[in-house]
Each structure stands twice: as structure tokens, then as C-alpha cells.
Protein backbone atom coordinates (compact mmCIF):
# COMPACT_ATOMS: atom_id res chain seq x y z
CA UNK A 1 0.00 0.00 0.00
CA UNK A 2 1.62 3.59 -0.74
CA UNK A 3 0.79 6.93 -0.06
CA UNK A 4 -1.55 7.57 -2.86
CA UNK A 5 -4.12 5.76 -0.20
CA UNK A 6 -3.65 8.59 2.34
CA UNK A 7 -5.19 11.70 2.52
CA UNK A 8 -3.09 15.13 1.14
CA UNK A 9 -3.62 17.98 3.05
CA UNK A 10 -5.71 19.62 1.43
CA UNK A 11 -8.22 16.51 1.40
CA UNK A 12 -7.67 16.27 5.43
CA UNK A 13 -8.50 20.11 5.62
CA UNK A 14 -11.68 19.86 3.77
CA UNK A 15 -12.66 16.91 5.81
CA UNK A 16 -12.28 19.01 9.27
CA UNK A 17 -14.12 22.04 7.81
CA UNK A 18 -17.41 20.04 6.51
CA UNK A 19 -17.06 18.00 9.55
CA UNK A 20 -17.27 21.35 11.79
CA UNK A 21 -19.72 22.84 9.90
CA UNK A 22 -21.84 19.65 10.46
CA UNK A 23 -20.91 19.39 14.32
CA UNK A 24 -21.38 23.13 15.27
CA UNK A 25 -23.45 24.29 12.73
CA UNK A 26 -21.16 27.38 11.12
CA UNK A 27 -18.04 27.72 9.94
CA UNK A 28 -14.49 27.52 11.54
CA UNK A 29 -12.46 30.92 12.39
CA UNK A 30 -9.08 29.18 11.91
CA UNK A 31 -7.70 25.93 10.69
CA UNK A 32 -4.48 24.55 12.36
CA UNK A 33 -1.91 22.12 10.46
CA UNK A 34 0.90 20.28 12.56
CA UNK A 35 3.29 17.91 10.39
CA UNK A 36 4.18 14.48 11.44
CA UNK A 37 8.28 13.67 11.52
CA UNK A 38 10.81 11.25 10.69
CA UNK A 39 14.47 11.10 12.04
CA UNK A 40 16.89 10.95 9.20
CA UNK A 41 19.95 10.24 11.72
CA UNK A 42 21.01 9.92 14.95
CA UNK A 43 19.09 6.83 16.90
CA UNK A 44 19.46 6.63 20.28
CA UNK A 45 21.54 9.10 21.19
CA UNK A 46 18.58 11.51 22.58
CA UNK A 47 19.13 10.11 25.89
CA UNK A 48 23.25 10.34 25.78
CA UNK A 49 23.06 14.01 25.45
CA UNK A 50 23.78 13.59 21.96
CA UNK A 51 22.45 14.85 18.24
CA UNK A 52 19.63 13.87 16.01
CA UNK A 53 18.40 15.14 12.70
CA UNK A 54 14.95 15.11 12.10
CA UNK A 55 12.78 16.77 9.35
CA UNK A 56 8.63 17.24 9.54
CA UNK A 57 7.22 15.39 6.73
CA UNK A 58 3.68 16.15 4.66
CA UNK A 59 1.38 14.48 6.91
CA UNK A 60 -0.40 16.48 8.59
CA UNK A 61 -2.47 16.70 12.18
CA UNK A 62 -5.54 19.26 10.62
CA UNK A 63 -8.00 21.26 13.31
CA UNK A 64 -10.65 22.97 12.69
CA UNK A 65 -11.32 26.29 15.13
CA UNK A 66 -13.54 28.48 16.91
CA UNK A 67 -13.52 30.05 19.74
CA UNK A 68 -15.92 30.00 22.38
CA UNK A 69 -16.62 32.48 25.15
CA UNK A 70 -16.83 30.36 28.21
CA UNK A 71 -13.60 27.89 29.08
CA UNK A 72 -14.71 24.82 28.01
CA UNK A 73 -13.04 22.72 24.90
CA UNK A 74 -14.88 20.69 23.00
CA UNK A 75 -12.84 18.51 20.57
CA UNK A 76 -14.76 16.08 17.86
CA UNK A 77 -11.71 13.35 16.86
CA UNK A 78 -13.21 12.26 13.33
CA UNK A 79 -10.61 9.27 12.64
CA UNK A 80 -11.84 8.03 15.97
CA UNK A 81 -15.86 8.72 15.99
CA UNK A 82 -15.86 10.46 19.19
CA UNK A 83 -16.04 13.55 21.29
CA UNK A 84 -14.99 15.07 24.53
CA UNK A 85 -15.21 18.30 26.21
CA UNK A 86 -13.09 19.28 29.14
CA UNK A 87 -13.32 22.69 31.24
CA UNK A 88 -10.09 24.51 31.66
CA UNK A 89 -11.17 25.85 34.84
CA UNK A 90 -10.44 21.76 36.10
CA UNK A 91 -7.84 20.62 34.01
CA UNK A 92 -8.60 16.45 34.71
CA UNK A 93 -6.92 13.30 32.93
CA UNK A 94 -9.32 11.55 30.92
CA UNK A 95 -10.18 7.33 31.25
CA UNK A 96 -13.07 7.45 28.67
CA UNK A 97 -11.26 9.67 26.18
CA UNK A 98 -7.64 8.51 25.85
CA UNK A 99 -6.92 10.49 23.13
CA UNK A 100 -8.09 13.80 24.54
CA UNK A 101 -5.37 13.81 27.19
CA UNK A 102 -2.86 15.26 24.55
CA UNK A 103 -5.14 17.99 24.29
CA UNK A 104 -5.67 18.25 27.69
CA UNK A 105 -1.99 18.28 29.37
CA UNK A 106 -1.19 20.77 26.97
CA UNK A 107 -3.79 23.17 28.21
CA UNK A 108 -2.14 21.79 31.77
CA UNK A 109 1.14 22.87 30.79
CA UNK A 110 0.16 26.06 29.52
CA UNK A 111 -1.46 27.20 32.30
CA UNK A 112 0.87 26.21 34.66
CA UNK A 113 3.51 28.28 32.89
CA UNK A 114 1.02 30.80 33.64
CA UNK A 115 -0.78 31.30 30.49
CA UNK A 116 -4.01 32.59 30.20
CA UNK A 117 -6.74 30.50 28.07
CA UNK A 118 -9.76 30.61 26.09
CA UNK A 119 -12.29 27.85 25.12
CA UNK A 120 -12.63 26.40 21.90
CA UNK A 121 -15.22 24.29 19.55
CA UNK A 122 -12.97 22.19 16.99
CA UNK A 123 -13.22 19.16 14.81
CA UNK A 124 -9.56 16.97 14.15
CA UNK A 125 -8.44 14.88 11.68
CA UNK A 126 -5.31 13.74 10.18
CA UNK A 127 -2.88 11.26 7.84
CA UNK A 128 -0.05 11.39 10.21
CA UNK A 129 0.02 7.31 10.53
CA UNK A 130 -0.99 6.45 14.10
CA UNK A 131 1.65 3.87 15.48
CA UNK A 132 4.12 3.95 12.66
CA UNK A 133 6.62 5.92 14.94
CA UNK A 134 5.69 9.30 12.82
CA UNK A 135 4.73 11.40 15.87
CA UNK A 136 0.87 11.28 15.67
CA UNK A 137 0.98 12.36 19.26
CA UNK A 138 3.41 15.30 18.99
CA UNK A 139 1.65 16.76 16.47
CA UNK A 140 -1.92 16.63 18.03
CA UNK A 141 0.06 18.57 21.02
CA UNK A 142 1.85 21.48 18.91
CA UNK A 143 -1.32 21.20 16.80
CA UNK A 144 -3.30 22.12 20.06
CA UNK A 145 -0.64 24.44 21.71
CA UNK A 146 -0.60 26.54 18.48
CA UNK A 147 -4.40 26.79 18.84
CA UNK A 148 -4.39 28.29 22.46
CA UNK A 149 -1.70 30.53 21.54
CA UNK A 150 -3.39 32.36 18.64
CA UNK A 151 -6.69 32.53 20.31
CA UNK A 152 -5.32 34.22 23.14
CA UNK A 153 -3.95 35.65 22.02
CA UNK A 154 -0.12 35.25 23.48
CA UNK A 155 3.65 34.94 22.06
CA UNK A 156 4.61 32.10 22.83
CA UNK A 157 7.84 31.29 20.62
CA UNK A 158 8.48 27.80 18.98
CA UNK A 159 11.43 26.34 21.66
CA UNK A 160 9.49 27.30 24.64
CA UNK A 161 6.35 25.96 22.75
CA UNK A 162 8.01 22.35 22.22
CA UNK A 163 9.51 22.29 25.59
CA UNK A 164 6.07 22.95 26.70
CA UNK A 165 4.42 20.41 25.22
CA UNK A 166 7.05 17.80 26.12
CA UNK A 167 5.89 18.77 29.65
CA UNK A 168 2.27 17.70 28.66
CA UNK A 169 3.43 14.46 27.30
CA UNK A 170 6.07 13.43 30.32
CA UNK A 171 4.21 14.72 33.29
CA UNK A 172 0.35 15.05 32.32
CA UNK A 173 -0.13 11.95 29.81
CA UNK A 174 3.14 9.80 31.38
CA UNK A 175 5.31 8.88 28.36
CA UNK A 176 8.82 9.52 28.70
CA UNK A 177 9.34 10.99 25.52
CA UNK A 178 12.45 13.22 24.48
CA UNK A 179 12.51 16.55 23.11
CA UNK A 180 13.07 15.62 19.44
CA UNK A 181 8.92 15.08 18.31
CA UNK A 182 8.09 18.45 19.74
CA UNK A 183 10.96 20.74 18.68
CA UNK A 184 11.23 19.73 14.98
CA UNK A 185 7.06 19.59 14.40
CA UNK A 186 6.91 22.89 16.30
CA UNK A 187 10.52 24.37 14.56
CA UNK A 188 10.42 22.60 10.93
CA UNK A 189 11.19 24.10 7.98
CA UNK A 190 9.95 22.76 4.58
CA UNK A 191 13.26 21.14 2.41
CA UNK A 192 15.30 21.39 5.35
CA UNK A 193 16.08 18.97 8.06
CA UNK A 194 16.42 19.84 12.29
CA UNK A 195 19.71 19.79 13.85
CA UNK A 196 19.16 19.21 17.31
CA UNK A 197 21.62 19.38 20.47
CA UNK A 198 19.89 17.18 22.79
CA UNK A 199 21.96 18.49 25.42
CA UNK A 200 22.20 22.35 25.29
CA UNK A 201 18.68 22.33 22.79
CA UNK A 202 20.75 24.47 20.54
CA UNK A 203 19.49 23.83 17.18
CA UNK A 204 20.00 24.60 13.33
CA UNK A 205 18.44 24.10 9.83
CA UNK A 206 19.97 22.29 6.99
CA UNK A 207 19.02 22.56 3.40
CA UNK A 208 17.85 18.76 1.84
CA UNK A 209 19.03 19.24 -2.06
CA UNK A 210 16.41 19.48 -4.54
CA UNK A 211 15.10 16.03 -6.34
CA UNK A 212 15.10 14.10 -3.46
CA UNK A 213 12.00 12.65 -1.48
CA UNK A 214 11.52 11.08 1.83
CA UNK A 215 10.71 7.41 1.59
CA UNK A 216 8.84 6.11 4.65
CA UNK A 217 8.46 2.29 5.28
CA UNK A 218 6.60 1.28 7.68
CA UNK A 219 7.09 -3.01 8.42
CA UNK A 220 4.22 -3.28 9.71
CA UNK A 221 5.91 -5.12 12.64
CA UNK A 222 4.55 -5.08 15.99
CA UNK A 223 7.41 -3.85 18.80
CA UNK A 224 6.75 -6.16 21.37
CA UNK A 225 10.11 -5.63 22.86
CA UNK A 226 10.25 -1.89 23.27
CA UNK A 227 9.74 -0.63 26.55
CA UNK A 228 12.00 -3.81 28.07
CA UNK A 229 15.05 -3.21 25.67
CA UNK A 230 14.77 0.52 26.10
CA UNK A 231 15.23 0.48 29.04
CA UNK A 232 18.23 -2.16 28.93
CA UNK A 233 19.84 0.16 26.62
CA UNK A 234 20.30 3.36 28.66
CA UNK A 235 20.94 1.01 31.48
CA UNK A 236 23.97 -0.17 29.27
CA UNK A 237 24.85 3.52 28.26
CA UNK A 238 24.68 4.62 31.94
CA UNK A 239 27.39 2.21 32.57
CA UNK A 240 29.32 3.01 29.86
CA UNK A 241 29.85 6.84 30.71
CA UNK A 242 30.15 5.90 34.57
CA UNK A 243 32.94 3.42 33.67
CA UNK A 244 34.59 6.16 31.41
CA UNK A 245 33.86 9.02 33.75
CA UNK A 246 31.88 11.43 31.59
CA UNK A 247 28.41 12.38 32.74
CA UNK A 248 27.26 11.15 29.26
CA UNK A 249 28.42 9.58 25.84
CA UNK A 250 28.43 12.60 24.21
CA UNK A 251 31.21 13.71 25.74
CA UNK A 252 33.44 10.52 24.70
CA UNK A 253 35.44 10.44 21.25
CA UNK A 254 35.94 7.39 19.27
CA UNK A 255 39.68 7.43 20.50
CA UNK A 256 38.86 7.64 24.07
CA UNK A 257 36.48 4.65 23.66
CA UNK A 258 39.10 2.46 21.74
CA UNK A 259 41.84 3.20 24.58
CA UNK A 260 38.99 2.40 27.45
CA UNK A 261 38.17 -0.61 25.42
CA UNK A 262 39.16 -3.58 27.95
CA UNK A 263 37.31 -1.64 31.03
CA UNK A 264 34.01 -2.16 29.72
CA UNK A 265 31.98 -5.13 29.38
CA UNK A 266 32.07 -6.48 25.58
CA UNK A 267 28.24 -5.71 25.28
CA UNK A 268 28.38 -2.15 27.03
CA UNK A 269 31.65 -1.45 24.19
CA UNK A 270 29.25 -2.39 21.36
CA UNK A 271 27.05 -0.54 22.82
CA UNK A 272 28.87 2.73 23.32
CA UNK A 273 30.48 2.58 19.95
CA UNK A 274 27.49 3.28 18.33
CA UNK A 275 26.10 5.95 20.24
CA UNK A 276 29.73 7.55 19.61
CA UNK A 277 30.32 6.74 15.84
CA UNK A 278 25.92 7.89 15.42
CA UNK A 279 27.18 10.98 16.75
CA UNK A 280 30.06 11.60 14.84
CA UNK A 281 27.84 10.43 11.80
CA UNK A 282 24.75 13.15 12.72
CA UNK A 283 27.58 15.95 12.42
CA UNK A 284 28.71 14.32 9.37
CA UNK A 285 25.43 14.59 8.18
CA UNK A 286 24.82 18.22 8.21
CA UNK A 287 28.30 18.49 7.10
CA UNK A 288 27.37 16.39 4.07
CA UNK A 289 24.06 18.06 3.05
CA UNK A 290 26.04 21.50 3.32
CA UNK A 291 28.67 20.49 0.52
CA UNK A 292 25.79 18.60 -1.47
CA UNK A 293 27.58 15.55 -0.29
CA UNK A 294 24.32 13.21 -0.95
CA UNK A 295 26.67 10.21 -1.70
CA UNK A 296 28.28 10.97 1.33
CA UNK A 297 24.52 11.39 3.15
CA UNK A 298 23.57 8.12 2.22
CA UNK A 299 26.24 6.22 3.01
CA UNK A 300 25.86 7.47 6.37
CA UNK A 301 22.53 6.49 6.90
CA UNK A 302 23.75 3.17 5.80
CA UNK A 303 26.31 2.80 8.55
CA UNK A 304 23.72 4.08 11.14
CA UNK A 305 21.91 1.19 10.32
CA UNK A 306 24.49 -1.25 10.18
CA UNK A 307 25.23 -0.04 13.74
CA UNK A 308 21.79 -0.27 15.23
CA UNK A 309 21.92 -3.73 13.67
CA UNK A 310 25.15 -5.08 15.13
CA UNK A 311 26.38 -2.94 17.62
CA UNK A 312 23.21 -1.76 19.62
CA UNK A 313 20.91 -4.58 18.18
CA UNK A 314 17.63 -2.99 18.21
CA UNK A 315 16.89 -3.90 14.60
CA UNK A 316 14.70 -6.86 13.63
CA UNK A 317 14.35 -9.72 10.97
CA UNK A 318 11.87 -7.03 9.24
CA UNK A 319 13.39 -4.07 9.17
CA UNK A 320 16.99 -5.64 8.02
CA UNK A 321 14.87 -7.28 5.24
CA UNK A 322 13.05 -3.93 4.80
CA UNK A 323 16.20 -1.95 4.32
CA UNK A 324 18.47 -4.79 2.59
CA UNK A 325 15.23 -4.04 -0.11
CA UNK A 326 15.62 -0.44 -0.03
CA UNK A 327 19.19 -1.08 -0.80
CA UNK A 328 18.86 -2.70 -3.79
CA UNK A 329 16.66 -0.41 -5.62
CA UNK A 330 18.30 2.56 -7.90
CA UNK A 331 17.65 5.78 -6.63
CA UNK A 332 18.11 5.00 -3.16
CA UNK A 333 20.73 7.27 -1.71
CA UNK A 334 20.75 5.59 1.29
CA UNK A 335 18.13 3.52 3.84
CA UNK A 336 18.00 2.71 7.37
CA UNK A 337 15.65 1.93 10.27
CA UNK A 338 14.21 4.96 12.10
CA UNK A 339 12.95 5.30 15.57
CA UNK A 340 13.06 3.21 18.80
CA UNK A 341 13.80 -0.49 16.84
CA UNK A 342 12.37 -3.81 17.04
CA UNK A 343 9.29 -3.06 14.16
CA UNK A 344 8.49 0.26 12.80
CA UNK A 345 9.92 2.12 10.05
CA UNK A 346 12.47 2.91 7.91
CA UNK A 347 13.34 5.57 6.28
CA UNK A 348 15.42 6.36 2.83
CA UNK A 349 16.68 9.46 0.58
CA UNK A 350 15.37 8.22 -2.75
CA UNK A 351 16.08 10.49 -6.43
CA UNK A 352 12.89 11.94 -6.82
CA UNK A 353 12.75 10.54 -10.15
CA UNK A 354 12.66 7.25 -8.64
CA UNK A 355 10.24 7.79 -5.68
CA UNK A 356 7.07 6.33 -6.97
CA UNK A 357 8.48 3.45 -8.68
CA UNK A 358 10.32 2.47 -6.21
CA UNK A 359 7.39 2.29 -3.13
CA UNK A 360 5.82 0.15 -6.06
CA UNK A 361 8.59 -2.29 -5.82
CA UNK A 362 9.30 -2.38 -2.20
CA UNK A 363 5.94 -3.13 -0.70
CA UNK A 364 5.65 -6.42 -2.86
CA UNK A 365 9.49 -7.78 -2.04
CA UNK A 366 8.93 -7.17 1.34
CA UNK A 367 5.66 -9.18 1.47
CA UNK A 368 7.92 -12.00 -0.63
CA UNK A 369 10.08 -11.83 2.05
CA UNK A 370 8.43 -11.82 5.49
CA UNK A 371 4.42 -12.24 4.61
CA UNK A 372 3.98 -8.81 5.91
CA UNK A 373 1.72 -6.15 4.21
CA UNK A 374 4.15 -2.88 4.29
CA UNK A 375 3.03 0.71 3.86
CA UNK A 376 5.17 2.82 1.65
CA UNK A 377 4.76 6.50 1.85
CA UNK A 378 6.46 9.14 -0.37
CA UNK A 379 6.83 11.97 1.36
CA UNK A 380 9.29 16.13 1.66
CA UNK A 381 10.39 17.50 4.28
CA UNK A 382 7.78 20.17 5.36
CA UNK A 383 7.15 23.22 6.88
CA UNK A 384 6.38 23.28 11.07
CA UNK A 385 3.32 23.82 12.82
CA UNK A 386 1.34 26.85 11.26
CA UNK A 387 -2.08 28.54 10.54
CA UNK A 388 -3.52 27.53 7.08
CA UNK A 389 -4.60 30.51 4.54
């Protein structure tokens, strides 16, 4: 299945509009679009203090707006067939709405930064891929952030808005999540990619050449072993900087690893040397993209996946199959896995020329390969969070 099967924007924005008009009887004041994201390099190293490099991608989170004049929200979710209001006077998790808490913690975090807020009617749809690993959640909370703040209205600029709604998602919903989702779907820049200093949350654009598209790949593999390997993972990092005296792996070169070698446990080395070489491959990266380097580029992403593979095995049988596919097919600049491991995605710079033709051909040898239905989708890096025209 490709992308042709998923709603364009514009098709997602007329969707929320009738919808609203249907719901609330009149027309919306403001329509909201927050893109969904993909990580083009740097796995892992989030929670090392390290450096990723993510772009927002053309699928978007759409809503639908009007104000009200009391403090309630009232939020129709049309993918999902259901409604729920919340008063912002008593600012409560949800058990019956799941979904809404997004909304909700934001409005938490907001106020508790000391923001003032106004009610809203709105209607919310979107093609961001829920469970791909695309940042479905992210964007309903930037989507919904944005909202409040042009209501208002109040300035409310776009670091302090992602750090804000990381907030919501860590303290008010309960996931753990970095800062990655929020900054680059709240910061994004259409044909440009997100460097981000996980660290000092210093951050800088970088141009993505022209005739090049995003290809997205989604396994459809369940990740059963997440949460548990996750976990084991930073456990393993931990170690690693403890045993080398650093406060985190970011702060370790290749060199210094090699001469610490025989101090560390063979599985916490493996471990270290990719969150070290991923590092040194992010900066690379950028580098790369800023000389028109794509060969360069791609063979980068190629190593990062080799690396997640071997070194810091949170690949699968899937995804290796998925990408070993990707690498065979002309066009593709390079192709790895993206996101936490274990199922999901990956992701490849593909010549434009090529895009199409090759999500035809994947989807199919994957299916040879594993029995699993893949979704393909084609997508450019895209602007941040905004208000549509």
C-alpha cells in the first residue's frame, strides 16, 4: 500500500471544515496544520546528550477552530468517531477519552507556565500514521498548543512551545518521551532537516538538495520488545559513561572509547560505539548536506543502520529485510531503520525521479520476504506547525 491511499492535506482540511460545519453548525475561524516527523539520523543518542536530525514530513495533524466564550473545549476526533469536552477551569486526565489527554496536558502545561486560556469548539483529523513511529501524538500537542496561543492571544515562541508540550506528554499523559517530536514539528522548515543538540537544545536548519523525497516504510511489525530493551539500553549507556567518567556519551570520542576498550563489558563497548560513531555520523550529516555531499549522506545512513543492527541490536528480521530491499533499488541514496527499533519504520533518501516506482517495488518484495503487508509512503520535508490561509 503507498501513499496515494492517504489523505493530502488539502483533502484532510476539507474533511475538518465540513465536519465542523456539520458538528457546530457554522463555519471555523481558523484551521491549524501540525506535520508528522521522521528522524533521518542519529538513533538513540537523545538520551546520551547527543544529536539527532529530524525533518517534519507532509502528513499532517488538521483542526478545525472556533472560539468560544466560556472555558470549556470541546474537541470532535473524526478518525476516531468520538467527542470530549473538558473545562479549563479543572484541568482532569481523561479514562473514557484517551486520546483527549494530549489535548488536555497541553492546556495543563500552559497554564501552569502561567498562560491565560480561552475555550474552543474544533473538529480533528489527520494522515499522520498512528503507530508507525511518525509522531501522531506530537503533532496533536503542537497542533493544540498553536491553537491556544493564537486565540489568546499570546507569544509564545516555537522552543518554549516544544519544551512545553514535552511537559504535557512526560508529566500530564506519562510517556517519557524526548525533546526531538516536539521541537522539529513545532521548529520545521519545509526542504530542510532539524539539527538538534539534545543536550544544550541548541538547534539549526539544513538545506535537503532538490530532487530528493523522503521514503517512509513502515514493516508493519509489531514492537513487542520496546519498553524492556529501552530500558536495557540506557541502562547499558549509563554504565558506559560511569565506567569512562563522563556524565554522558556525548562527551566521549571514538579514540577515548578504543583506549577504554578492555574496562568495559564487551556488550556495554558495542554498545557505546554506536552511540559515539551515530554521533560523529549526525555531524557528518549536516556536514554532508552543506557540501551537497548526498553520496556521502547516504552512506551514512547506511552505517547508522548497520550499527543499530550489530552494535546496539535494536533492529529486527523485518526491518533488516526492509532496508536490505531499499538497498537494492536505484535511486536509493541511502536507507535505514528509524525510531526506537524492534518493528516500525524505515526511512530512505530516494532520487525523486525514482520515488514512486520504487514504493511500487518495495511493498511487494517485502511481502515476498516476510508475509507482511508494508506501507510505503512518499513523502518532503515540510514546513512546522502553522495557521492555514
Amino acid at each position: 500500500m503507498t501513499s496515494s491511499q492517504s489523505m493530502r492535506l488539502d483533502d484532510v482540511r476539507e474533511r475538518v471544515t465540513q465536519g465542523f460545519s456539520r458538528r457546530f453548525r457554522g463555519e471555523p475561524t481558523l484551521t491549524i496544520a501540525a506535520p508528522g516527523r521522521v528522524n533521518l539520523i542519529g538513533e538513540h543518542t537523545d538520551y546520551n546528550d547527543g544529536f539527532v536530525f529530524p525533518a517534519a514530513i507532509n502528513r499532517h495533524v488538521v483542526m478545525a477552530v472556533r472560539p468560544r466564550v466560556d472555558r470549556r473545549v470541546c474537541i470532535q476526533a473524526l478518525d476516531l468517531d468520538d467527542e470530549a469536552v473538558f473545562d479549563l477551569d479543572d484541568v482532569q486526565p481523561s479514562s473514557d477519552h484517551g486520546w483527549n489527554n494530549y489535548q488536555r496536558g497541553v492546556a495543563w502545561a500552559l497554564q501552569d507556565a502561567g498562560y491565560t486560556l480561552k475555550g474552543f469548539d474544533a473538529v480533528m483529523s489527520s494522515d499522520v500514521p498512528v503507530g508507525a513511529g511518525l509522531s501522531s501524538s506530537a503533532a496533536v500537542e503542537i497542533a493544540c498548543a498553536y491553537v491556544f496561543q493564537t486565540i489568546g492571544p499570546f507569544e509564545l515562541d516555537g522552543v518554549k512551545r516544544a519544551l512545553l508540550c514535552q511537559k504535557a506528554e512526560n508529566e500530564f499523559v506519562g510517556m517519557r518521551c524526548g525533546i526531538m517530536d516536539q521541537y522539529i514539528i513545532s521548529l520545521g522548515k519545509r526542504d530542510h532537516a532539524l539539527l538538534i543538540d539534545c543536550r544544550s537544545l541548541d538547534y539549526s536548519l539544513a538545506a535537503i538538495p532538490s530532487g530528493y523525497h523522503l521514503l517512509i516504510c513502515n514493516t508493519n511489525k509489531h514492537r513487542g520488545l520496546v519498553d524492556s530493551e529501552y530500558n536495557t539500553r540506557r541502562q547499558e549507556c549509563e554504565t558506559g559513561a560511569s565506567t569512562l567518567g563522563v556524565k554522558a556519551l556525548r562527551d566521549v570520542t571514538p579514540a577515548q572509547l578504543e583506549a577504554a576498550k578492555d574496562e568495559l563489558s564487551e556488550v556495554v563497548y558495542r554498545r557505546c560505539r554506536h552511540i559515539v560513531t551515530e554521533d560523529e555520523r549526525v555531524m557528518q550529516a549536516v556536514e554532508a548536506l552543506g557540501t551537497c555531499d548526498i553520496a556521502l549522506f547516504g552512506a551514512l545512513m547506511n552505517q547508522s543502520h548497520v550499527s543499530l543492527r550489530d552494535d546496539y541490536e535494536v533492529s529486527c528480521a523485518e526491518l533488516d529485510v526492509m532496508v536490505d530491499v531499499l538497498w537494492e533499488q536505484p535511486g536509493v541514496v541511502g536507507a535505514r531503520m528509524t525510531g526506537a527499533g524492534f518493528g516500525g519504520c524505515a526511512v530512505a533518501l530516494v532520487e525523486a525521479a525514482h520515488s514512486k516506482a520504487t514504493a511500487a517495488r518495495v511493498a511487494p518484495a517485502y511481502h515476498k520476504a516476510t508475509g507482511l503487508e508494508a506501507t510505503i509512503y512518499v513523502c518532503a520535508a515540510e514546513d512546522g506547525v502553522r495557521t492555514l490561509a
